[in-house]
C-alpha atoms as a PDB file:
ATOM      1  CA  UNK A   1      10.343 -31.126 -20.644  1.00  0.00           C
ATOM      2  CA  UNK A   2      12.276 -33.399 -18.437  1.00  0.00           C
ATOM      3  CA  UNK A   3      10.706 -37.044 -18.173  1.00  0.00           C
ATOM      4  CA  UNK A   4      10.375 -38.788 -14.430  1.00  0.00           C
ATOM      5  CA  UNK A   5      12.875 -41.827 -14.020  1.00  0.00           C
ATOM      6  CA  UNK A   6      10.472 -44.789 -14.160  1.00  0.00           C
ATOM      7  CA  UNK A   7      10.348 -47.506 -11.833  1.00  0.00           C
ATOM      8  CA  UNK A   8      11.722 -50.814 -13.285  1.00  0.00           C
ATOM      9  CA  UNK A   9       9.285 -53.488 -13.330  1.00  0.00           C
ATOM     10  CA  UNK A  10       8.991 -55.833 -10.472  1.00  0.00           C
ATOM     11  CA  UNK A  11       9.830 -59.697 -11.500  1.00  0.00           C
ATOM     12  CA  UNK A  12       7.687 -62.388 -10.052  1.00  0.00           C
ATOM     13  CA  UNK A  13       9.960 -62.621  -7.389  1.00  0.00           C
ATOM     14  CA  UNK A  14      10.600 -59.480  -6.149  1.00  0.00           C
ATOM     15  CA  UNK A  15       6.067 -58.873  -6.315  1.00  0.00           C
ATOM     16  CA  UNK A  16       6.246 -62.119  -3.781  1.00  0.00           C
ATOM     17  CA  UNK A  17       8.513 -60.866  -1.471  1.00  0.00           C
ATOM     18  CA  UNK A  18       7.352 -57.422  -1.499  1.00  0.00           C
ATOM     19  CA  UNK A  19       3.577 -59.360  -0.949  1.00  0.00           C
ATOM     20  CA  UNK A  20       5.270 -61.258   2.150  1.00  0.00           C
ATOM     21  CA  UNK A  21       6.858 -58.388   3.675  1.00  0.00           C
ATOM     22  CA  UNK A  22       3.675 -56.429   3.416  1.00  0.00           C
ATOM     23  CA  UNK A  23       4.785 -53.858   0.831  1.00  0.00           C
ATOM     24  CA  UNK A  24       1.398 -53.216  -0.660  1.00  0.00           C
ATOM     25  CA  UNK A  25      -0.741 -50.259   0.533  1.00  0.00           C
ATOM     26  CA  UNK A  26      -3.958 -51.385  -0.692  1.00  0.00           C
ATOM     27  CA  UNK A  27      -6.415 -54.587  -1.390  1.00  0.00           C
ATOM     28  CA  UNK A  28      -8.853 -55.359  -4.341  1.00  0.00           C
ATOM     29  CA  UNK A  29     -11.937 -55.650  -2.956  1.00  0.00           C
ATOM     30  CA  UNK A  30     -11.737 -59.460  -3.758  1.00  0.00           C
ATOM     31  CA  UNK A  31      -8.997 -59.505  -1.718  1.00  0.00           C
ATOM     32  CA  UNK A  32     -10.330 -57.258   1.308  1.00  0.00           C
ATOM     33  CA  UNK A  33     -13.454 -59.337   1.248  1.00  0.00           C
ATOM     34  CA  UNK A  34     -11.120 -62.998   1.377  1.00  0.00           C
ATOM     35  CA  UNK A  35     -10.029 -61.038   4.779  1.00  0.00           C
ATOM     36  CA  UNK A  36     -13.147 -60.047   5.904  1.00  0.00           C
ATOM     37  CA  UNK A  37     -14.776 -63.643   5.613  1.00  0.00           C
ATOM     38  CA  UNK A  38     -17.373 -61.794   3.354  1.00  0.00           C
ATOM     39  CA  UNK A  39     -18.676 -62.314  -0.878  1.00  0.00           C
ATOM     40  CA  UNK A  40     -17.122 -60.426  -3.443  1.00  0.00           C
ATOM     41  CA  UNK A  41     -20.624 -59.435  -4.031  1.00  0.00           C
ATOM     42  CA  UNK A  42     -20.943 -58.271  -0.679  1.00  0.00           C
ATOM     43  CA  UNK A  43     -17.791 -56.324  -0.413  1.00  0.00           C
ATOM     44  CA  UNK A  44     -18.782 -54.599  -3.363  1.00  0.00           C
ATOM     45  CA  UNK A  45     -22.270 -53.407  -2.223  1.00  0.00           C
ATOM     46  CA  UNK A  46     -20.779 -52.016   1.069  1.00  0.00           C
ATOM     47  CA  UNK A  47     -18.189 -50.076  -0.965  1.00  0.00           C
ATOM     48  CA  UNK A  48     -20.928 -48.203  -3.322  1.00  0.00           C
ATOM     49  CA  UNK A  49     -23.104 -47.794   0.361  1.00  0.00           C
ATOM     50  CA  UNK A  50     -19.632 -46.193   2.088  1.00  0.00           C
ATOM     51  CA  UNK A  51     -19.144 -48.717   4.661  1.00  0.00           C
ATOM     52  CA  UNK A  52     -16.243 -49.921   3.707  1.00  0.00           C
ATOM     53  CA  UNK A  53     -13.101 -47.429   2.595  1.00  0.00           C
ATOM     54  CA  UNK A  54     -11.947 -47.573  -0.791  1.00  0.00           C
ATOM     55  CA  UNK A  55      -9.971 -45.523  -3.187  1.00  0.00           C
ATOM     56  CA  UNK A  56     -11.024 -44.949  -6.598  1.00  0.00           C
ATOM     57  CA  UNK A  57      -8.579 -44.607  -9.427  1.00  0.00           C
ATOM     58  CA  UNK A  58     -10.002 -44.485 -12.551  1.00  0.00           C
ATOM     59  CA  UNK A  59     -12.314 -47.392 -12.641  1.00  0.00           C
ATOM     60  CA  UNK A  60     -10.839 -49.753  -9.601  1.00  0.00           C
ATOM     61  CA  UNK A  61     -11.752 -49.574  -6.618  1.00  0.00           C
ATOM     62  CA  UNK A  62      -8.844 -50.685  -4.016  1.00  0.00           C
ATOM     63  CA  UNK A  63      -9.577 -50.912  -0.137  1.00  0.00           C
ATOM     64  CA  UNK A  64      -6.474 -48.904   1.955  1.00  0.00           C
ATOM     65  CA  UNK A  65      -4.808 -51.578   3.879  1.00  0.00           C
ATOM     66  CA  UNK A  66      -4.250 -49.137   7.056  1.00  0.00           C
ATOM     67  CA  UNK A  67      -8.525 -48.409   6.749  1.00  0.00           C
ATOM     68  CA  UNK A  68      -9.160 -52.378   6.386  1.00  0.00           C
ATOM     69  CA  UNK A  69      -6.959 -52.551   9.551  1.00  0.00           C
ATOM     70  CA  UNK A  70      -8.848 -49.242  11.408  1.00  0.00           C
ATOM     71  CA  UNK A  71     -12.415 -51.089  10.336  1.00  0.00           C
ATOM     72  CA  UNK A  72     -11.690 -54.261  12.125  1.00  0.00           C
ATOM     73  CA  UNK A  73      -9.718 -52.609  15.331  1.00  0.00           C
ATOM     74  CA  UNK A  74     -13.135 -50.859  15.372  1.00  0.00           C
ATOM     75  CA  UNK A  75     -15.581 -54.086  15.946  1.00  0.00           C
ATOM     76  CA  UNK A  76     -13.202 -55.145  18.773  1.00  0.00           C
ATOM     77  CA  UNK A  77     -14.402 -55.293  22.313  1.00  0.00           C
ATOM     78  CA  UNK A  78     -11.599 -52.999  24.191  1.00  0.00           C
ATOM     79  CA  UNK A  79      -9.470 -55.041  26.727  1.00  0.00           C
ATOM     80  CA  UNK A  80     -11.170 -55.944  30.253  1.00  0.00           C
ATOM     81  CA  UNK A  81     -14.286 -54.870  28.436  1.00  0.00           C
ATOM     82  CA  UNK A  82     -17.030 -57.903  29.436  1.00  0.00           C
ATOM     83  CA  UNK A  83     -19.826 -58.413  26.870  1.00  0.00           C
ATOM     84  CA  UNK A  84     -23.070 -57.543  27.529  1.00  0.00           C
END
């Protein structure tokens, strides 16, 4: 059985810059929740009620950057649109 080459581990360095250049796919939820202005608590409770995308693997749960970004284009009034 032929093993996959593994990926070499990113140094601190390389995990920062990949960070700033907006490498990562996903969020934890702490992290989608910082973004969203809303409690960890919160965040968590609208994950387990299906309001707010996440993927599961394993025992995380890890909020899709592209669905965080869907979510909020979502609440936004469209352009010329006047409020009510």
């Amino acid at each position: 059985m032929q093993q996959e080459p593994t990926r070499p581990a990113l140094t601190a360095a390389e995990a920062q810059a990949a960070a700033a250049d907006g490498e990562r796919l996903t969020y934890t939820l702490t992290e989608a929740a910082r973004r969203l202005g809303i409690s960890r608590a919160l965040a968590y409770e609208a994950a387990h009620r299906g309001e707010l995308p996440v993927c599961r693997i394993g025992r995380r749960m890890l909020v899709p950057r592209a669905a965080l970004a869907r979510l909020l284009d979502q609440d936004e009034p469209a352009a010329g649109a006047r409020p009510a």
